[in-house]
N, C-alpha and C. Protein backbone atom coordinates (compact mmCIF):
# COMPACT_ATOMS: atom_id res chain seq x y z
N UNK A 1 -43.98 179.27 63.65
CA UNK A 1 -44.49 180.51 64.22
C UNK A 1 -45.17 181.32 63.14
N UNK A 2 -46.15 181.78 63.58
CA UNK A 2 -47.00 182.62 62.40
C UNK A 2 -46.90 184.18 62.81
N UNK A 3 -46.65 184.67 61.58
CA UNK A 3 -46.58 186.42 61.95
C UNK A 3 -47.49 186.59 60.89
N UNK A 4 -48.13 188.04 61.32
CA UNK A 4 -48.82 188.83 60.29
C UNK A 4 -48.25 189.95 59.59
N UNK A 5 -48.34 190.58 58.66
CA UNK A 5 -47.52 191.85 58.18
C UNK A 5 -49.03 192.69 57.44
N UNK A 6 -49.05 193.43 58.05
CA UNK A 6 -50.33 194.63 57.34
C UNK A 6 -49.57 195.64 56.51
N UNK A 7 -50.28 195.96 55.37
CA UNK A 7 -49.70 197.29 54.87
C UNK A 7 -51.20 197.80 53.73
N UNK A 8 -50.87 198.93 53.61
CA UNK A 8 -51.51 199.67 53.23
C UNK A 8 -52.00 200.80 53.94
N UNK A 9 -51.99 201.16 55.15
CA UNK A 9 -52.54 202.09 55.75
C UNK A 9 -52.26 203.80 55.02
N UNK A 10 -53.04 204.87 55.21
CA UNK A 10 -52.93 205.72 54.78
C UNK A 10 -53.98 206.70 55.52
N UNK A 11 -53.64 208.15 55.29
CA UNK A 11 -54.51 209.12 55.38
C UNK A 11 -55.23 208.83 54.18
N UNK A 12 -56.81 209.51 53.79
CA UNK A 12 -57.51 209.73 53.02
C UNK A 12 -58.71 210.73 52.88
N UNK A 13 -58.78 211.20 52.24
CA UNK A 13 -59.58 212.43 52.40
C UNK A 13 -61.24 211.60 52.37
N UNK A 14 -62.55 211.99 52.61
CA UNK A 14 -63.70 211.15 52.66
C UNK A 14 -64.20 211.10 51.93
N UNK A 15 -64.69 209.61 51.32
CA UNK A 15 -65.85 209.93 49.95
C UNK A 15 -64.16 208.68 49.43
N UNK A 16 -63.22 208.91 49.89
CA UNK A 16 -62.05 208.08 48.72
C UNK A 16 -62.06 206.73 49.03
N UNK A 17 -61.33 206.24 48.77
CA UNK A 17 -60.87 204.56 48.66
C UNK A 17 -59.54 204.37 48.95
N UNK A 18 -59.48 203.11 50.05
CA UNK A 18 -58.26 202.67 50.16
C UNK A 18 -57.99 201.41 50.42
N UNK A 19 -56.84 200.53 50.57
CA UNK A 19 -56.94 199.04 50.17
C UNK A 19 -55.95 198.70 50.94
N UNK A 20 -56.12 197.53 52.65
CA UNK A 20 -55.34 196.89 52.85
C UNK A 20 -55.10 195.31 52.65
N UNK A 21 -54.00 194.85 52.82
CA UNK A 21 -53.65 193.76 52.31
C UNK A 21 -52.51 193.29 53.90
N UNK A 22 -53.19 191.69 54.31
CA UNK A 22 -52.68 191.28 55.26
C UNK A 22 -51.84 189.70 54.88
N UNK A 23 -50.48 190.04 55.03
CA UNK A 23 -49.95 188.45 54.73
C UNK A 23 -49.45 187.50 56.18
N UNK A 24 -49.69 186.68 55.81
CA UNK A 24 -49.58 185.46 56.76
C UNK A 24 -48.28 184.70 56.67
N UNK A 25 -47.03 184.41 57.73
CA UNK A 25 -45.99 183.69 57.02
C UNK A 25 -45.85 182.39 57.93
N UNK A 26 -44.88 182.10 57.67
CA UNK A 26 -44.71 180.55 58.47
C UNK A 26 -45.02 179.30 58.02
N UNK A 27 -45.09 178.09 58.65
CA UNK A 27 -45.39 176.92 58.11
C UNK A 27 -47.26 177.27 58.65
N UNK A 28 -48.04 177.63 57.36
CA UNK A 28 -49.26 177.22 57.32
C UNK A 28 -50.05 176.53 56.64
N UNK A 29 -51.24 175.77 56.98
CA UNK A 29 -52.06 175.37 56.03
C UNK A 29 -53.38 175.43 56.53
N UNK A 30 -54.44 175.69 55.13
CA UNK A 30 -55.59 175.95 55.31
C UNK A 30 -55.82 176.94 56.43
N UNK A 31 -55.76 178.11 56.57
CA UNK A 31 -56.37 178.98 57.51
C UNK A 31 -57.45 179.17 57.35
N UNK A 32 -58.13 178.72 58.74
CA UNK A 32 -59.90 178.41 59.01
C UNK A 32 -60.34 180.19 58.55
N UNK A 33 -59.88 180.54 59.24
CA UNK A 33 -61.12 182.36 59.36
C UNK A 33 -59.32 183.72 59.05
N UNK A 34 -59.77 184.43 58.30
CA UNK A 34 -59.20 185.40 58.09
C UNK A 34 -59.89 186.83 58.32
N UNK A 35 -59.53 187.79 58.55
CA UNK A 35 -60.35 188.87 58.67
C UNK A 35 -59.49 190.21 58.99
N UNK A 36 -60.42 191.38 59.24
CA UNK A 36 -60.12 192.51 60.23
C UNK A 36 -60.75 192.99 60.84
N UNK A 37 -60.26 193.75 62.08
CA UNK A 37 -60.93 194.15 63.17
C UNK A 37 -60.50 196.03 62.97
N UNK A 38 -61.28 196.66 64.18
CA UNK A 38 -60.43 197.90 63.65
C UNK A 38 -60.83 198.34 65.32
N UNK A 39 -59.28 199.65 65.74
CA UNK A 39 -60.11 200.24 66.91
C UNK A 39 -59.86 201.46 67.20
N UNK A 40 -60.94 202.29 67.21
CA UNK A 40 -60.88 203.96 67.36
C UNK A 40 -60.29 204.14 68.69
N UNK A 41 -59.51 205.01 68.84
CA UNK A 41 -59.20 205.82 70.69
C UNK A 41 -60.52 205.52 71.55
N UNK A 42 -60.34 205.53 72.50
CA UNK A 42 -61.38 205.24 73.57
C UNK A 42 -62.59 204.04 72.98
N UNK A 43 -62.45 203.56 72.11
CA UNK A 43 -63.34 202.38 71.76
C UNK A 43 -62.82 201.09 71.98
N UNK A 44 -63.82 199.69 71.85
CA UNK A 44 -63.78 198.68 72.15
C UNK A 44 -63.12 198.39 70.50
N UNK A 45 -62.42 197.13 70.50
CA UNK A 45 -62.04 196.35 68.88
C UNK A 45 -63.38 195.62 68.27
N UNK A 46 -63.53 196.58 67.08
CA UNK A 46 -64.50 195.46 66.48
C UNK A 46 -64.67 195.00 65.45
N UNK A 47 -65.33 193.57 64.50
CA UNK A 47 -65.58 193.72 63.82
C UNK A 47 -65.43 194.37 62.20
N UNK A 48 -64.56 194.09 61.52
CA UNK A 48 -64.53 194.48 60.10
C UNK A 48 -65.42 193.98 59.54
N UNK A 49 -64.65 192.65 59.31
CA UNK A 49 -64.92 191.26 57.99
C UNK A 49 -64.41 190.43 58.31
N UNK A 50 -65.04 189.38 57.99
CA UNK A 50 -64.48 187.86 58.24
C UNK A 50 -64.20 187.19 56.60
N UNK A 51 -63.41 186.19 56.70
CA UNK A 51 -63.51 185.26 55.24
C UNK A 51 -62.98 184.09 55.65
N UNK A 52 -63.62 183.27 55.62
CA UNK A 52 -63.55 181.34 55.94
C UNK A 52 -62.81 181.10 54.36
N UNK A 53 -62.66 180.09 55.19
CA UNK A 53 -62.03 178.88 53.89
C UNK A 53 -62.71 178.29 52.81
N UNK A 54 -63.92 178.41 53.56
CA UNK A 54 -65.26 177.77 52.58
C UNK A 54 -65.96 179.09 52.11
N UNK A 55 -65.55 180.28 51.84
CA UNK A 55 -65.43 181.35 50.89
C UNK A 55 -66.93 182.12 51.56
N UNK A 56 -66.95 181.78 52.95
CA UNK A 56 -68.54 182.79 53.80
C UNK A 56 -67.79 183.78 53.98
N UNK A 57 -68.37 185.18 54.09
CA UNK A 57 -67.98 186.65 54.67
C UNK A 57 -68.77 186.81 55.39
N UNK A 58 -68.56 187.76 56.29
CA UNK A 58 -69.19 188.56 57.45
C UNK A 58 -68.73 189.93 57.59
N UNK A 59 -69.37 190.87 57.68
CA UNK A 59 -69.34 192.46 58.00
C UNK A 59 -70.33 192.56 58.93
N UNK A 60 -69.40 193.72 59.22
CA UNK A 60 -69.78 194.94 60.65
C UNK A 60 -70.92 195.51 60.12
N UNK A 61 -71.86 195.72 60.59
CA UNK A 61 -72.97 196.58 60.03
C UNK A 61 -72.50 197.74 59.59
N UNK A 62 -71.35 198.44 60.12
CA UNK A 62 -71.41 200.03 59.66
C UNK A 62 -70.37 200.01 58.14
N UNK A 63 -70.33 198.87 57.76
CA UNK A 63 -69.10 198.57 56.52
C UNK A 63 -69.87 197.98 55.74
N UNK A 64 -71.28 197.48 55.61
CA UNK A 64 -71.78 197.00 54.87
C UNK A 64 -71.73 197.29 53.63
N UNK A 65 -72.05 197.18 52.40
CA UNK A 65 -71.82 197.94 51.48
C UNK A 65 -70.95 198.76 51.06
N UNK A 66 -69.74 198.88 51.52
CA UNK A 66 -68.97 199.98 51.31
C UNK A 66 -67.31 199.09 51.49
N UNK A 67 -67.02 197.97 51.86
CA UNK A 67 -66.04 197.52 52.22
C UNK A 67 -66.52 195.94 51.48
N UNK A 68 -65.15 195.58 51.26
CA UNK A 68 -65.26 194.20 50.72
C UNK A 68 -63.80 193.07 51.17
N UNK A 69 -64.42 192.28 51.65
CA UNK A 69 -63.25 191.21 51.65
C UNK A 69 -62.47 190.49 50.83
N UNK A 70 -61.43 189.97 50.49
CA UNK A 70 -61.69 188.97 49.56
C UNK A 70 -59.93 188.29 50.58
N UNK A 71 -59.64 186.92 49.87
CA UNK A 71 -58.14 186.71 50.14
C UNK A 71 -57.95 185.83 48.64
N UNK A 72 -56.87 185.71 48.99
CA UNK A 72 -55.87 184.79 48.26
C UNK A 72 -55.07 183.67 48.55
N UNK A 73 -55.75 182.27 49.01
CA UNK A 73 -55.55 181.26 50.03
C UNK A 73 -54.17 180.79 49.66
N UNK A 74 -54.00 180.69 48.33
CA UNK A 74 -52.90 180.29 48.11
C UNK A 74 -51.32 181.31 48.49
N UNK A 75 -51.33 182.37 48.64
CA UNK A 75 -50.39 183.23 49.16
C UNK A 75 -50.85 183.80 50.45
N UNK A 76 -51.64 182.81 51.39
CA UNK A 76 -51.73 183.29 52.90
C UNK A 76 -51.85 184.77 52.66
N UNK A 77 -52.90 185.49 51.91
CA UNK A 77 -53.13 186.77 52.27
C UNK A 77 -54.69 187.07 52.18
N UNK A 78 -55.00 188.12 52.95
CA UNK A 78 -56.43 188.62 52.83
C UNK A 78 -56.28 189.97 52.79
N UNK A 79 -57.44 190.91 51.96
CA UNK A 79 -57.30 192.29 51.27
C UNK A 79 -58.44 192.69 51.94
N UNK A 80 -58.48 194.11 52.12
CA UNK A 80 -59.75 194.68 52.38
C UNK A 80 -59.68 196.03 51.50
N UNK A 81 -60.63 196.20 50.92
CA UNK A 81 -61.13 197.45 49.72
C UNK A 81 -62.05 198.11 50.60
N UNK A 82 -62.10 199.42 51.12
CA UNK A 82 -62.59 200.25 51.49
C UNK A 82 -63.14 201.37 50.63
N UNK A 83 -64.44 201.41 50.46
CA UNK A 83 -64.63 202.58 49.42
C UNK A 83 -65.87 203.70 50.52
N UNK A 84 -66.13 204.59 49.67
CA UNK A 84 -66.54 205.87 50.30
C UNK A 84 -66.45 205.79 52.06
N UNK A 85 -65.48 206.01 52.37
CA UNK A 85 -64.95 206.00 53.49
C UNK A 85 -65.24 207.60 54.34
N UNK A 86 -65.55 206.91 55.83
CA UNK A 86 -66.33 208.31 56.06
C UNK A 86 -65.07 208.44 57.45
N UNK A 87 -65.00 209.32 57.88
CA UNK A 87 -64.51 210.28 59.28
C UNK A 87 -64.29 209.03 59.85
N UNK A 88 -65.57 208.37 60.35
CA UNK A 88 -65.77 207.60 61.55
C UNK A 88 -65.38 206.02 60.98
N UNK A 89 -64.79 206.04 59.85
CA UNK A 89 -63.79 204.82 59.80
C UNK A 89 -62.42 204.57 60.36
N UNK A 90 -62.20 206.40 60.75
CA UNK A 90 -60.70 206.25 61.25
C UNK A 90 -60.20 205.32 62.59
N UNK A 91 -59.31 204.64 62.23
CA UNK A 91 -59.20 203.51 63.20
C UNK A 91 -57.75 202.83 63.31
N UNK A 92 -57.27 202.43 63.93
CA UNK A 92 -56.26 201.07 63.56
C UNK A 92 -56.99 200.03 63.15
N UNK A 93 -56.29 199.61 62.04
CA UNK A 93 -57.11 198.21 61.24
C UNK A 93 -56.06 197.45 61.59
N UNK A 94 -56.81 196.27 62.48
CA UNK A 94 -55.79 194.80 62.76
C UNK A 94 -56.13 193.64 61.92
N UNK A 95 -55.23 192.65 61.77
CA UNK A 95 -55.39 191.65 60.62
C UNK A 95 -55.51 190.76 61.45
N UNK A 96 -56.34 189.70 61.03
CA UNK A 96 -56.59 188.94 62.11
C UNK A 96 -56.74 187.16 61.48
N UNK A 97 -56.36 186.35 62.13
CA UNK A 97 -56.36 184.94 61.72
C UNK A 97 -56.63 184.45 62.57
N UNK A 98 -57.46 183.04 62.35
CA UNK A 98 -57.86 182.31 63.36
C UNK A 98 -57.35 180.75 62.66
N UNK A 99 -55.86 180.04 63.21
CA UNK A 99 -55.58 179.32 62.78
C UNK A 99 -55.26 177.54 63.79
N UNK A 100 -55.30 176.72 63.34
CA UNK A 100 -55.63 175.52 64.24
C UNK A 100 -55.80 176.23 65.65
N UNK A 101 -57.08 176.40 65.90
CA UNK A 101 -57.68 176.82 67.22
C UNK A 101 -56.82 177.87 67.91
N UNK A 102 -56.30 178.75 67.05
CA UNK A 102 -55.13 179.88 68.12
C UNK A 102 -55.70 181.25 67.16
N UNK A 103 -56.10 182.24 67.89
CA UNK A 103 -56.00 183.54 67.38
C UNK A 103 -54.60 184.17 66.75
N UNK A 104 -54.34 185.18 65.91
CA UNK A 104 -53.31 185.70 65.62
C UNK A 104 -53.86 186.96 65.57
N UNK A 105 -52.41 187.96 65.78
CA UNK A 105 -53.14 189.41 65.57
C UNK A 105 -52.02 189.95 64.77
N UNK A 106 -52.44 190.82 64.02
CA UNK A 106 -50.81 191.72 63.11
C UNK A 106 -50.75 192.71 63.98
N UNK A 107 -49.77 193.64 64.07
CA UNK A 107 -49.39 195.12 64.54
C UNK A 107 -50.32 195.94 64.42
N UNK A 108 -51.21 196.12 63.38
CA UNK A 108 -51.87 197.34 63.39
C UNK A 108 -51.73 198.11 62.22
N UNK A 109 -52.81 198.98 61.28
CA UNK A 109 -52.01 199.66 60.25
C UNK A 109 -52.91 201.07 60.71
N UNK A 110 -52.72 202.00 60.20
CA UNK A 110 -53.50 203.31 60.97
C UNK A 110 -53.82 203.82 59.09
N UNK A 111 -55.54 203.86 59.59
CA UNK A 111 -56.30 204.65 58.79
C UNK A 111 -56.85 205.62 59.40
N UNK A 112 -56.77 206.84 58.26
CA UNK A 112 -57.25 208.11 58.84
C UNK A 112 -58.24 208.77 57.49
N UNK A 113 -59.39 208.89 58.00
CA UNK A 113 -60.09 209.74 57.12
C UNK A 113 -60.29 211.32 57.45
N UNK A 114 -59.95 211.90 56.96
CA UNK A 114 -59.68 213.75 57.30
C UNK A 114 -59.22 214.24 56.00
N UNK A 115 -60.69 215.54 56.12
CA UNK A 115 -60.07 216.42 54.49
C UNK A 115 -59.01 217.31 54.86
């Protein structure tokens, strides 16, 4: 059985930086796609970042430049670095895996940008 565990969430004032980190447990190997999604009140889930196995990324247009993926294959984890972070990042950030053909989702971590 695979669980996710998110942490890092935080308030942050805008213009700052903050850093989550998603671990993966269970009997795994090679996880195809790692990523996050995020979702404001009354919005649809979308889109963070992606990170394959074969080391491709993908971003959300509105994170371009300002957010970075990376993982750590060997400790089933993936990080996300958030820098100048604006209002309209505030969201639940979900961790997300896509492993032998099955989605996974973590709980949720709550980011808030507000001075």
């Amino acid at each position: 059985q695979v669980q996710l565990v998110e942490s890092g969430g935080d308030l942050v004032q805008p213009g700052g930086s903050l850093s989550l980190a998603c671990a993966a447990s269970g009997t795994i190997f090679s996880i195809a796609i790692m990523g996050w999604y995020r979702q404001a009140p009354g919005t649809q889930r979308e889109l963070v970042a992606t990170h394959t196995n074969a080391g491709s990324t993908t971003y959300g247009n509105s994170v371009k430049g300002r957010f970075t993926i990376s993982r750590d294959s060997a400790k089933n984890t993936v990080y996300l670095q958030m820098n100048s972070l604006q209002p309209g990042d505030t969201a639940v950030y979900y961790c997300y895996i896509y492993y032998r053909g099955t989605p996974y989702w973590g709980q949720g971590t709550q980011v808030t940008v507000s001075s």
